[in-house]
N, C-alpha and C. Protein backbone atom coordinates (compact mmCIF):
# COMPACT_ATOMS: atom_id res chain seq x y z
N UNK A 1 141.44 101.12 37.14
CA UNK A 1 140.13 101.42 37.70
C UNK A 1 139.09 101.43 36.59
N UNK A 2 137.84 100.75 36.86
CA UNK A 2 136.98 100.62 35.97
C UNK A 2 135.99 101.87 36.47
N UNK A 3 135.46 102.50 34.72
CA UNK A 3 135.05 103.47 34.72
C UNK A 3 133.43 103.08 34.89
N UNK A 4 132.68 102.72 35.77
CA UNK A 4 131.40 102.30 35.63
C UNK A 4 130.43 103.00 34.76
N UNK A 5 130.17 104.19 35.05
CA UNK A 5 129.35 105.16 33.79
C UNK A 5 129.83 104.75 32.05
N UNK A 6 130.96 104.25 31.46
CA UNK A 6 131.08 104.19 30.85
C UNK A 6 130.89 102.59 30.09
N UNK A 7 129.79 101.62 30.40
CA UNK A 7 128.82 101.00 29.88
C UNK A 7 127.77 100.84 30.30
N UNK A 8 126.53 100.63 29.77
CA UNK A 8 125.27 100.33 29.45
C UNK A 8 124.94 98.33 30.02
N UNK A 9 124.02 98.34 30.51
CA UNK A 9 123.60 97.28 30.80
C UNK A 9 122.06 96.70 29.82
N UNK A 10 122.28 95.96 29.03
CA UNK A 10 120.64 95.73 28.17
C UNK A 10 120.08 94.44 28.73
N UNK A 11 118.63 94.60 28.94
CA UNK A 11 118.22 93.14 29.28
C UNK A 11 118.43 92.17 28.89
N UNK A 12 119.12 90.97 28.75
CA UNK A 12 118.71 89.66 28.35
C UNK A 12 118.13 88.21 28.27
N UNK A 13 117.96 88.18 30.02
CA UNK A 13 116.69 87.35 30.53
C UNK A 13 115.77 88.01 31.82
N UNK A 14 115.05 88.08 31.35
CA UNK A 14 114.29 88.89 32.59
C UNK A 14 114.31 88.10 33.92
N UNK A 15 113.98 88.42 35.03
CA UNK A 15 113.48 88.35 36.22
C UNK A 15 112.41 87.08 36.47
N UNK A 16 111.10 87.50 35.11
CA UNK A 16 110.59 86.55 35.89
C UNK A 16 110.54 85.22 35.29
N UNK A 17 111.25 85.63 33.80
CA UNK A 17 111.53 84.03 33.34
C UNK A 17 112.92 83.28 33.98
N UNK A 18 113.72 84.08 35.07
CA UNK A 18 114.40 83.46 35.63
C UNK A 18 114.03 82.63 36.51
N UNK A 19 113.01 83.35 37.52
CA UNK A 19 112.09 82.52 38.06
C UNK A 19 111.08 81.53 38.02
N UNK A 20 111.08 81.59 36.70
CA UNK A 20 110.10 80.41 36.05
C UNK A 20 111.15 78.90 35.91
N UNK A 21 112.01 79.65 35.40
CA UNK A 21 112.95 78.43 35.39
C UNK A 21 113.70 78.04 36.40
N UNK A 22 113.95 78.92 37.45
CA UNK A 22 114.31 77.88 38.49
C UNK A 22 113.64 76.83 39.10
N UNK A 23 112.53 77.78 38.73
CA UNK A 23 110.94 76.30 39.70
C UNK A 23 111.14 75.14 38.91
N UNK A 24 111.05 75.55 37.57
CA UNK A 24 111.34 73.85 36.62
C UNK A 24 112.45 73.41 37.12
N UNK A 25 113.67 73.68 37.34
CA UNK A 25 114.82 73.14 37.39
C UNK A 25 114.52 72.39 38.84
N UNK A 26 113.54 73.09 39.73
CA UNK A 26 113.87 72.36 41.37
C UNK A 26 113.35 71.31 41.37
N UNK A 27 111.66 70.97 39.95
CA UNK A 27 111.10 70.09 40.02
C UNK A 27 111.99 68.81 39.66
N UNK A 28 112.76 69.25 38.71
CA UNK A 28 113.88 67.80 38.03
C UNK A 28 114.77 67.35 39.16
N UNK A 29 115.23 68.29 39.48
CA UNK A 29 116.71 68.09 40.83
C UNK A 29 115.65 67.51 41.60
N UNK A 30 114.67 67.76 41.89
CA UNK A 30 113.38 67.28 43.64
C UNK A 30 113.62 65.68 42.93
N UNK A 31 113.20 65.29 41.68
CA UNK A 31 112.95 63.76 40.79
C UNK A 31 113.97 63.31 40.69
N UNK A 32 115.15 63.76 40.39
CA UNK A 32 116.61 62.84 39.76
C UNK A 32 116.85 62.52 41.14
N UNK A 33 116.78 63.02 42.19
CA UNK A 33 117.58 63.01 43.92
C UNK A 33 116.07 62.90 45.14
N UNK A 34 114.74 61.86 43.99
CA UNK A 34 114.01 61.94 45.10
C UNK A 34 114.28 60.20 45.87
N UNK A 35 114.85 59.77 46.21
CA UNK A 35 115.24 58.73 47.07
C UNK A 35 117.26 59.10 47.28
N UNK A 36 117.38 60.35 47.81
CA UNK A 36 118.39 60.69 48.26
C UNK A 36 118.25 60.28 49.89
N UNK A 37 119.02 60.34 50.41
CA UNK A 37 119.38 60.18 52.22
C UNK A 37 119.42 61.79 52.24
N UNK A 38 120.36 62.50 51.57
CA UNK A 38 120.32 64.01 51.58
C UNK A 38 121.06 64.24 50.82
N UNK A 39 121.12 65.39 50.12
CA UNK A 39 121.72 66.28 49.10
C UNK A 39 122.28 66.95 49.49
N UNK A 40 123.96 67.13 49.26
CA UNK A 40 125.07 67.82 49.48
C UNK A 40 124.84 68.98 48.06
N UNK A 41 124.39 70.38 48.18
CA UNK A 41 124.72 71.68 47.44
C UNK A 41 125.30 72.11 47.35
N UNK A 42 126.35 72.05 46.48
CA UNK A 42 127.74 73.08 46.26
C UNK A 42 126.99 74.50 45.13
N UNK A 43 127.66 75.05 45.80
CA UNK A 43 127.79 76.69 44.97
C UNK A 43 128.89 76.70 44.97
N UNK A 44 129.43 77.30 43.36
CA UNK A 44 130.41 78.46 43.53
C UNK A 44 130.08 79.49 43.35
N UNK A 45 130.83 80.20 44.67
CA UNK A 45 131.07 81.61 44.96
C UNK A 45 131.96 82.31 43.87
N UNK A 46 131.53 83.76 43.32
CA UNK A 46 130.28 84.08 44.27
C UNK A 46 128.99 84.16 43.35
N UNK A 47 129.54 84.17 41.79
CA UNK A 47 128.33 84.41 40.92
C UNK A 47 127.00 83.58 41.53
N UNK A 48 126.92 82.51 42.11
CA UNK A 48 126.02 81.42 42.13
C UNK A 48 125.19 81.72 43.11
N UNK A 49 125.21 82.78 44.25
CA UNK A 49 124.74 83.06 45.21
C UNK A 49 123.38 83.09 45.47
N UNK A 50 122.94 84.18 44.32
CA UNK A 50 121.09 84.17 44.23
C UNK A 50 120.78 83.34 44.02
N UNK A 51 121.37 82.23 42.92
CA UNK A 51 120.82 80.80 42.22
C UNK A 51 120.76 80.02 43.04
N UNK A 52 121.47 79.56 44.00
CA UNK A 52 121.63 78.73 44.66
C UNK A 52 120.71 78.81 45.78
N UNK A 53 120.56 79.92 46.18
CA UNK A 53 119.33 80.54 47.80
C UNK A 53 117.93 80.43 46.75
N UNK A 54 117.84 80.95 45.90
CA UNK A 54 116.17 80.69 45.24
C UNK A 54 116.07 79.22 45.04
N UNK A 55 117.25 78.24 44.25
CA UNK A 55 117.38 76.76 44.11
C UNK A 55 116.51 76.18 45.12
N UNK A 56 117.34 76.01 46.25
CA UNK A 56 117.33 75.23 47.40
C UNK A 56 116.05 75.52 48.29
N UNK A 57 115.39 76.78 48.03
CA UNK A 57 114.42 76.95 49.19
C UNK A 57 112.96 76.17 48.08
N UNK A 58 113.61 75.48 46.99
CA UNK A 58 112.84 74.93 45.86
C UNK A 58 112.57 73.60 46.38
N UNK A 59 113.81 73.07 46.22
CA UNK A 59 113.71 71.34 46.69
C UNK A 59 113.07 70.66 47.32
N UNK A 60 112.65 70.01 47.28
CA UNK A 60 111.20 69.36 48.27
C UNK A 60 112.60 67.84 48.65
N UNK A 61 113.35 67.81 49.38
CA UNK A 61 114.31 67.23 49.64
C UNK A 61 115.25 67.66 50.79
N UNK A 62 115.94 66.56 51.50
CA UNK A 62 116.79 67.07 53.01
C UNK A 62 118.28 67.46 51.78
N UNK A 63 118.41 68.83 52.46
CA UNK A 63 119.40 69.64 51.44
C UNK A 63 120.17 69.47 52.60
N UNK A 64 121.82 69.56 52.36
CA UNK A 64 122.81 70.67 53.03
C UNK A 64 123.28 71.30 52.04
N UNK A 65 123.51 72.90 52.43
CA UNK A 65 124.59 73.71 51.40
C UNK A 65 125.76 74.26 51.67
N UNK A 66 126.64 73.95 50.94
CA UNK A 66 128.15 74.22 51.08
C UNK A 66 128.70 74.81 49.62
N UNK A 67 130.17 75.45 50.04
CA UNK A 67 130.34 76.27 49.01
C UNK A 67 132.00 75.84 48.45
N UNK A 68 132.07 76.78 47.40
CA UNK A 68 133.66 76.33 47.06
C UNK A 68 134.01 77.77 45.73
N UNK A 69 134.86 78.38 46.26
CA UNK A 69 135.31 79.54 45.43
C UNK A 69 136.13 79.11 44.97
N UNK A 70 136.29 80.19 43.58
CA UNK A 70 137.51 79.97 42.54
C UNK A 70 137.60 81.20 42.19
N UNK A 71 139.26 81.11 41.35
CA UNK A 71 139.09 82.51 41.04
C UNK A 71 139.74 82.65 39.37
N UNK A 72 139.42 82.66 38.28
CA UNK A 72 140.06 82.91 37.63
C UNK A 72 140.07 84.29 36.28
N UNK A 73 139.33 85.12 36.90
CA UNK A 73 138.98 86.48 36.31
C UNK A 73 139.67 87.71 36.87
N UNK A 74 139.58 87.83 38.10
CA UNK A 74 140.46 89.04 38.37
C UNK A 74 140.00 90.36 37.71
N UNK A 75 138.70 90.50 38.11
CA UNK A 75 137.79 92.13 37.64
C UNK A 75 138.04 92.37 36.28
N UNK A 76 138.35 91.17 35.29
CA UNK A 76 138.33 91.36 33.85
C UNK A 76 137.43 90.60 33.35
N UNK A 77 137.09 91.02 31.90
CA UNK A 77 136.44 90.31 31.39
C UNK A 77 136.72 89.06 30.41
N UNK A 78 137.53 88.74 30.74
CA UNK A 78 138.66 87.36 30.27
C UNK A 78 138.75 86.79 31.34
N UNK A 79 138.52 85.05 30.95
CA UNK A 79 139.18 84.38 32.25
C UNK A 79 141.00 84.36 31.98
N UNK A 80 141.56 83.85 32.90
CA UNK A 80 142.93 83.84 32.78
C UNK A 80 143.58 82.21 32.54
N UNK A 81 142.24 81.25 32.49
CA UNK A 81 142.42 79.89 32.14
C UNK A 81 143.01 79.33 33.27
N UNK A 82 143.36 79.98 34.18
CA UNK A 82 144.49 79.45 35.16
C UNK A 82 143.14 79.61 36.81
N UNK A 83 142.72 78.42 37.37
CA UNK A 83 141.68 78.33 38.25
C UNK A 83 142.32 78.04 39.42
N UNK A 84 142.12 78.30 40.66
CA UNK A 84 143.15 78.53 41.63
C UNK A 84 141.58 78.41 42.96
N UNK A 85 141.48 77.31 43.65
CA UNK A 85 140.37 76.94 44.52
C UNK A 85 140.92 77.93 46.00
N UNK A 86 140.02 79.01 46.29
CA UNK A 86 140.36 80.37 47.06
C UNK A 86 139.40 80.28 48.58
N UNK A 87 138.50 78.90 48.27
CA UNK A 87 137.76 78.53 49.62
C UNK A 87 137.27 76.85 48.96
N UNK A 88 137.87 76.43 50.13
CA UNK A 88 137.41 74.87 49.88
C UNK A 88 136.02 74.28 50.54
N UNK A 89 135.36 73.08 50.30
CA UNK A 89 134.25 72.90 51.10
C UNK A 89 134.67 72.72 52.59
N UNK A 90 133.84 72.93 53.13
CA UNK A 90 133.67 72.50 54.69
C UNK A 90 133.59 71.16 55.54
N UNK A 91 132.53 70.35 54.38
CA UNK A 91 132.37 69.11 54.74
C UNK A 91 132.84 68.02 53.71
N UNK A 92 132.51 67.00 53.83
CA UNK A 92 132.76 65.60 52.86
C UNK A 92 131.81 65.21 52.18
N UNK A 93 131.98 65.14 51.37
CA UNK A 93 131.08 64.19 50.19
C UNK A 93 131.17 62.87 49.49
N UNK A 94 132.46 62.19 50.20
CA UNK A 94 132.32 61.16 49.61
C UNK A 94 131.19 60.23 50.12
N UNK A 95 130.92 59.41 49.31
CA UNK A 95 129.73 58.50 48.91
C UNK A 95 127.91 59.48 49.48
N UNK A 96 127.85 61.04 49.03
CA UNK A 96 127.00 61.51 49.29
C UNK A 96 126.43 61.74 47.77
N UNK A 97 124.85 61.99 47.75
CA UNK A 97 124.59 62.91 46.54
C UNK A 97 125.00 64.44 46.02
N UNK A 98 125.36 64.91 45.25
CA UNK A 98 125.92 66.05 44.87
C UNK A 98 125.62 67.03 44.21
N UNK A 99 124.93 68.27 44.00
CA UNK A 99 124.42 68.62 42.92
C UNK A 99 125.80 70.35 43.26
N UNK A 100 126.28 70.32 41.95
CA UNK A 100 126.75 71.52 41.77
C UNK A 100 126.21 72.15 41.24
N UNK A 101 126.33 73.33 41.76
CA UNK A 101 125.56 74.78 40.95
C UNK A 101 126.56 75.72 40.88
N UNK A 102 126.04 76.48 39.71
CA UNK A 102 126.91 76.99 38.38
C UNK A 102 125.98 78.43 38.26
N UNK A 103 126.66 79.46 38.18
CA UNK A 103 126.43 80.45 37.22
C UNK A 103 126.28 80.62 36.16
N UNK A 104 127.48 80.14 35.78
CA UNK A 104 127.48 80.28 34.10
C UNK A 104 128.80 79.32 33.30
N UNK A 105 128.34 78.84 32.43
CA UNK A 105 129.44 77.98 31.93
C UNK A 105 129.63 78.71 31.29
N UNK A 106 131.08 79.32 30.73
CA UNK A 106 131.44 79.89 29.63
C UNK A 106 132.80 78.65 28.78
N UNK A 107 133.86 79.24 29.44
CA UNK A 107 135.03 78.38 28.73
C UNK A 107 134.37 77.24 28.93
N UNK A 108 134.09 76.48 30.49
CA UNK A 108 134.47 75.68 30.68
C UNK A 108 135.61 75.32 31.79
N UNK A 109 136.86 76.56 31.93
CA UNK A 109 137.66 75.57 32.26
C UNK A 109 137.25 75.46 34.21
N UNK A 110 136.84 76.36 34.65
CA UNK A 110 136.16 76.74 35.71
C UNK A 110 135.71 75.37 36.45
N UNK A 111 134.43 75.18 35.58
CA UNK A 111 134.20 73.82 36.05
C UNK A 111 134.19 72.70 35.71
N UNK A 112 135.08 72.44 34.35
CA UNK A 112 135.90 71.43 34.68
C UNK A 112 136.95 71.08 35.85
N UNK A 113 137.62 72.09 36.39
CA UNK A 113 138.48 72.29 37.23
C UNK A 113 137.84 71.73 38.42
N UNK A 114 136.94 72.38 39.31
CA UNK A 114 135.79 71.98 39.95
C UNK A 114 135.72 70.55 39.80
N UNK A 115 135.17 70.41 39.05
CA UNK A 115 134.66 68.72 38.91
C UNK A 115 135.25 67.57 39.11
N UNK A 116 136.72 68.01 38.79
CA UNK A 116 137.83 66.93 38.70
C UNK A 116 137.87 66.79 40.33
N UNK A 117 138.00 67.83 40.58
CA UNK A 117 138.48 67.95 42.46
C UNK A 117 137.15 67.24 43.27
N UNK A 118 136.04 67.69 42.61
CA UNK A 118 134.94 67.02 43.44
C UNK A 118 134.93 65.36 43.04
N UNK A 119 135.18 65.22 41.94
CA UNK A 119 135.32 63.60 41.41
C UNK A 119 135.96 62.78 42.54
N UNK A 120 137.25 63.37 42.29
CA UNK A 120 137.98 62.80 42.92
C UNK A 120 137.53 62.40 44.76
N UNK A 121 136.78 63.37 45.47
CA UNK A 121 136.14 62.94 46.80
C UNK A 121 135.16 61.91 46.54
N UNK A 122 135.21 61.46 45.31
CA UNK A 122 134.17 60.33 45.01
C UNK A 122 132.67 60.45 45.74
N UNK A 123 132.25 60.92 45.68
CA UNK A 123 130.50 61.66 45.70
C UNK A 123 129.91 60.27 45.23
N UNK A 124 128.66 59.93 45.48
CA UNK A 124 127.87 58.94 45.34
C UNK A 124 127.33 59.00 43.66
N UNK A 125 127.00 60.24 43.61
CA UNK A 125 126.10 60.93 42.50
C UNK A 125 126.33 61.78 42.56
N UNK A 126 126.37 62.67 40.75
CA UNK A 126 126.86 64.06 41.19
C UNK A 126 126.49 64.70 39.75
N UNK A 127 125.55 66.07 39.75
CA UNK A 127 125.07 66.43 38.76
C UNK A 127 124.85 67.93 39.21
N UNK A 128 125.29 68.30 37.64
CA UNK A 128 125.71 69.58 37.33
C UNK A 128 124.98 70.53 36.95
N UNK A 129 124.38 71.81 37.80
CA UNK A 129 123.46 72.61 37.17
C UNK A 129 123.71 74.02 36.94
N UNK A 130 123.48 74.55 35.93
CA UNK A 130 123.85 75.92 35.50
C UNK A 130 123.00 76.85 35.42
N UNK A 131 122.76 78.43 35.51
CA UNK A 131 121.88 78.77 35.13
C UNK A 131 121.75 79.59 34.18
N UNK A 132 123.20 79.57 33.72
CA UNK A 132 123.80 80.43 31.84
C UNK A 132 124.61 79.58 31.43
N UNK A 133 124.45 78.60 30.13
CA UNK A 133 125.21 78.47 29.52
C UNK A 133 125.63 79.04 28.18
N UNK A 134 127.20 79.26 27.84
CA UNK A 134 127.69 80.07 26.50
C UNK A 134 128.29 78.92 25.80
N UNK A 135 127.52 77.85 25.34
CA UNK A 135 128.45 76.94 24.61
C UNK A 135 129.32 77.30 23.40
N UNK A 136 129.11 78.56 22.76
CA UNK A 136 129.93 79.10 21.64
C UNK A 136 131.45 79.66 22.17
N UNK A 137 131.53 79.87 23.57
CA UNK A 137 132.94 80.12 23.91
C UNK A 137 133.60 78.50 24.52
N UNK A 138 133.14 77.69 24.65
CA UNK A 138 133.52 76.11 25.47
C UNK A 138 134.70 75.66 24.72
N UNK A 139 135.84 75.62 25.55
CA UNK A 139 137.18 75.17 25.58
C UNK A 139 137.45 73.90 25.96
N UNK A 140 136.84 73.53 26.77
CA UNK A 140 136.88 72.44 26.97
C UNK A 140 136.18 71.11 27.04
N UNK A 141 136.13 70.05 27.04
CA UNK A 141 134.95 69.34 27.06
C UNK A 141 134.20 69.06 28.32
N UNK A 142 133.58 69.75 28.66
CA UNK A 142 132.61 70.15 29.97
C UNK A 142 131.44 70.43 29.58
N UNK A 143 130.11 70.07 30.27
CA UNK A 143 128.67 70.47 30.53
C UNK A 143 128.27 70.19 31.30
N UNK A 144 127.05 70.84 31.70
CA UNK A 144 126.03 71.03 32.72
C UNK A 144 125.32 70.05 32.52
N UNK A 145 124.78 69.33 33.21
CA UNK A 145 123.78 68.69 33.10
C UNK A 145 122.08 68.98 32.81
N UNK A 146 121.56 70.13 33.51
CA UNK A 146 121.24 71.27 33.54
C UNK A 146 121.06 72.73 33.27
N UNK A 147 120.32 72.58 32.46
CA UNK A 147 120.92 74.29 32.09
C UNK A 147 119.87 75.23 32.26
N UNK A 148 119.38 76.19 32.68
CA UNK A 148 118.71 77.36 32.78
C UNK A 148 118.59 78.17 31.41
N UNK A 149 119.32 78.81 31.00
CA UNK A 149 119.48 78.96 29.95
C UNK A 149 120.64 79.34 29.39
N UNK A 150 120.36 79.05 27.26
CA UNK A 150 121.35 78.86 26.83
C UNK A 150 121.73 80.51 26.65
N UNK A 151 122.66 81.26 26.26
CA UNK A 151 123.13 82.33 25.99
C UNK A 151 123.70 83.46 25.28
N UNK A 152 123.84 84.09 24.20
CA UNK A 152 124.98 84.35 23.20
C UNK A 152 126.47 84.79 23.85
N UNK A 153 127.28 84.62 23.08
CA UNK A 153 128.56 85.55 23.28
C UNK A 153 128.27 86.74 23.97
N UNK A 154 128.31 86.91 25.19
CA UNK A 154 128.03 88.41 24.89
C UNK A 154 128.59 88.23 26.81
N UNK A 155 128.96 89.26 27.32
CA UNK A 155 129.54 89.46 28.68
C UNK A 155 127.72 90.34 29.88
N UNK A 156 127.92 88.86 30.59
CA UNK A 156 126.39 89.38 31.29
C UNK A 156 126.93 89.49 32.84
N UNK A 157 126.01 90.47 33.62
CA UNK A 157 126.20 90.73 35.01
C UNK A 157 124.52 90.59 35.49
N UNK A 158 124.43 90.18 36.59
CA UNK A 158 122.96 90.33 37.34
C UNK A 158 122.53 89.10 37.99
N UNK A 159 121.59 88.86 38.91
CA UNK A 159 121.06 87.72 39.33
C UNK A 159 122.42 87.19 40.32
N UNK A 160 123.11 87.86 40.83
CA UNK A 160 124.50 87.47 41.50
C UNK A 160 126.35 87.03 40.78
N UNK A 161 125.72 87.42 39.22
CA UNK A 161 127.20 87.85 38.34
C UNK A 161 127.62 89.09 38.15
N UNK A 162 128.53 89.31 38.56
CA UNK A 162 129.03 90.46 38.61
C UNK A 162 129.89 90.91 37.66
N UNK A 163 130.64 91.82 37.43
CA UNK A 163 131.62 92.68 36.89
C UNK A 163 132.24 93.71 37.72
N UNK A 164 133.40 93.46 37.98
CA UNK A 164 134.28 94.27 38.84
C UNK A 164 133.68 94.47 40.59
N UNK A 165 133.34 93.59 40.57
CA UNK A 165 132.74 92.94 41.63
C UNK A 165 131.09 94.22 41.56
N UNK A 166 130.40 94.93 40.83
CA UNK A 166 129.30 95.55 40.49
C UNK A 166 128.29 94.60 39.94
N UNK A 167 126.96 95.25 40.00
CA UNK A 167 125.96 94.81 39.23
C UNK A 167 125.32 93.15 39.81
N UNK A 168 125.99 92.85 41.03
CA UNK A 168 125.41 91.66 41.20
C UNK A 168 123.57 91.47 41.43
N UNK A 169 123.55 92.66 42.24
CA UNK A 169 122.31 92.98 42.81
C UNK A 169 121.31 92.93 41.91
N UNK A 170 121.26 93.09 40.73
CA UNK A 170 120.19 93.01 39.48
C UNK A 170 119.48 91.54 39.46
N UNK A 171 118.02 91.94 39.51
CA UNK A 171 117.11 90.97 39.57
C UNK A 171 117.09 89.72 38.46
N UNK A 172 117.49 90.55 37.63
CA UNK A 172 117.45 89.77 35.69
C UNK A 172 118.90 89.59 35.12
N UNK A 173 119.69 88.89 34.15
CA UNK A 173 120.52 88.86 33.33
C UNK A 173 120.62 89.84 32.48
N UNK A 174 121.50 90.89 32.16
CA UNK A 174 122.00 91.53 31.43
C UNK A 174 123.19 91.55 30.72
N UNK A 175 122.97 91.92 29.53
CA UNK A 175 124.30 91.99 28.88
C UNK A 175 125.00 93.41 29.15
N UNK A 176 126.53 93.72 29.15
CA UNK A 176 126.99 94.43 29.28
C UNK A 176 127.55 95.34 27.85
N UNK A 177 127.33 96.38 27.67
CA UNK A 177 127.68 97.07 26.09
C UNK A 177 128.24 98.34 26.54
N UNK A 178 129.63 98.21 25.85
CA UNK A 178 130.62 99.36 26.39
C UNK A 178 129.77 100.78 25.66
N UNK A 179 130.44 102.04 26.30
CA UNK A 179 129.59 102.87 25.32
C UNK A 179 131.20 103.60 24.45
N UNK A 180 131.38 104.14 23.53
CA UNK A 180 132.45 104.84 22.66
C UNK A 180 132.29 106.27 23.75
N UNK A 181 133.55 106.82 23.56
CA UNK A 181 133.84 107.75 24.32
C UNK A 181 133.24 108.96 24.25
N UNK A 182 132.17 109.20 23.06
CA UNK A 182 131.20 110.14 23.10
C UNK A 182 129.72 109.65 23.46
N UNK A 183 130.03 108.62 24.20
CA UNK A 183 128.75 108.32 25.38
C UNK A 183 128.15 107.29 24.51
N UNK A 184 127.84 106.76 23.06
CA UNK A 184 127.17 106.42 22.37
C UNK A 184 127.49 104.53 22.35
C-alpha cells in the first residue's frame, strides 16, 4: 500500500503552458492531415486521457477517436519492460490516417510495442504525438514525432498521469519527490 502523504508533488509544467502547447501541436496535426478523408485518434489509456479530449476538440479536421490500453507498470514506478495490450481498438485502420497519442515517452518500450501492432494493420499514415518526452531514460529506438515537451529524469503525475492510479486530476505536470521519514 502506497503511503500518499508521504511525497510532495513540485510543479514542472504548468497548466497554461500546457495549453499553449497543445493549440500549437493541433495547428501542425490540422497541416500534416489537412487533405485527410478522416483521422483515426488513438489514445493510450489511461495517462493520455486529458491530452487527447483537449487535442481533438483542437483539430479543424473529420476526427474519429479510439483507444488502446497497455499495461506495463503495475502502481510502480518502474516499468516492468514486459507490455501486455489490456484493451484493443474497436475499429480498423488499415489504409486510414493515424495519429497516436502519447503521454509520455519514457523507455520507449511502451510505444514501440504499440507501434509495431498498429504498423502492422497497415494505416495509410501514421504519426506519433507525445506530450512528455524523457529521452535520457530511451531504451529503445523509438520517437514521437511530436513532442509537447521535453522532460528531465524525474517521475511526473498530472494532466491525466497518474501514480498509483492518484494525482491524475492535476491541471499541470508535476514531479513527484519522496519526503524522508521525518517529513523532510
Amino acid at each position: 500500500m502506497i503511503d500518499h502523504a508521504s511525497y510532495v508533488i513540485e510543479d514542472l509544467v504548468s497548466a497554461a503552458a500546457i495549453d499553449a502547447r497543445v493549440k500549437e501541436m493541433a495547428v501542425e496535426i490540422t497541416q500534416h492531415f489537412r487533405d485527410t478523408d478522416k483521422l483515426v485518434v488513438i489514445g493510450l489509456l489511461r495517462g493520455s486521457f486529458m491530452f487527447i479530449a483537449d487535442l481533438v476538440r483542437l483539430l479543424d479536421l473529420p476526427v474519429e477517436v479510439d483507444f488502446i490500453e497497455t499495461s506495463s507498470y503495475n502502481d510502480t514506478m518502474e516499468s516492468s519492460r514486459e507490455v501486455r495490450i489490456t484493451k484493443d481498438l474497436r475499429g480498423e485502420i488499415e489504409g486510414q490516417d493515424v495519429l497516436v497519442v502519447e503521454d509520455i515517452v519514457d523507455t520507449g518500450h511502451t510505444l514501440n510495442h504499440v507501434l509495431t501492432l498498429l504498423e502492422s494493420r497497415r494505416p495509410a499514415r501514421m504519426l506519433v504525438c507525445a506530450l512528455l518526452d524523457k529521452p535520457s531514460r530511451r531504451e529503445t529506438d523509438v520517437r514521437a514525432d511530436l513532442v509537447g515537451f521535453e522532460i528531465p529524469d524525474k517521475f511526473v503525475v498530472g494532466y491525466g498521469i497518474d501514480y498509483a492510479q492518484r494525482n491524475r486530476n492535476l491541471p499541470h505536470i508535476g514531479a513527484v519527490r519522496f519526503l524522508e521519514p521525518d517529513g523532510q
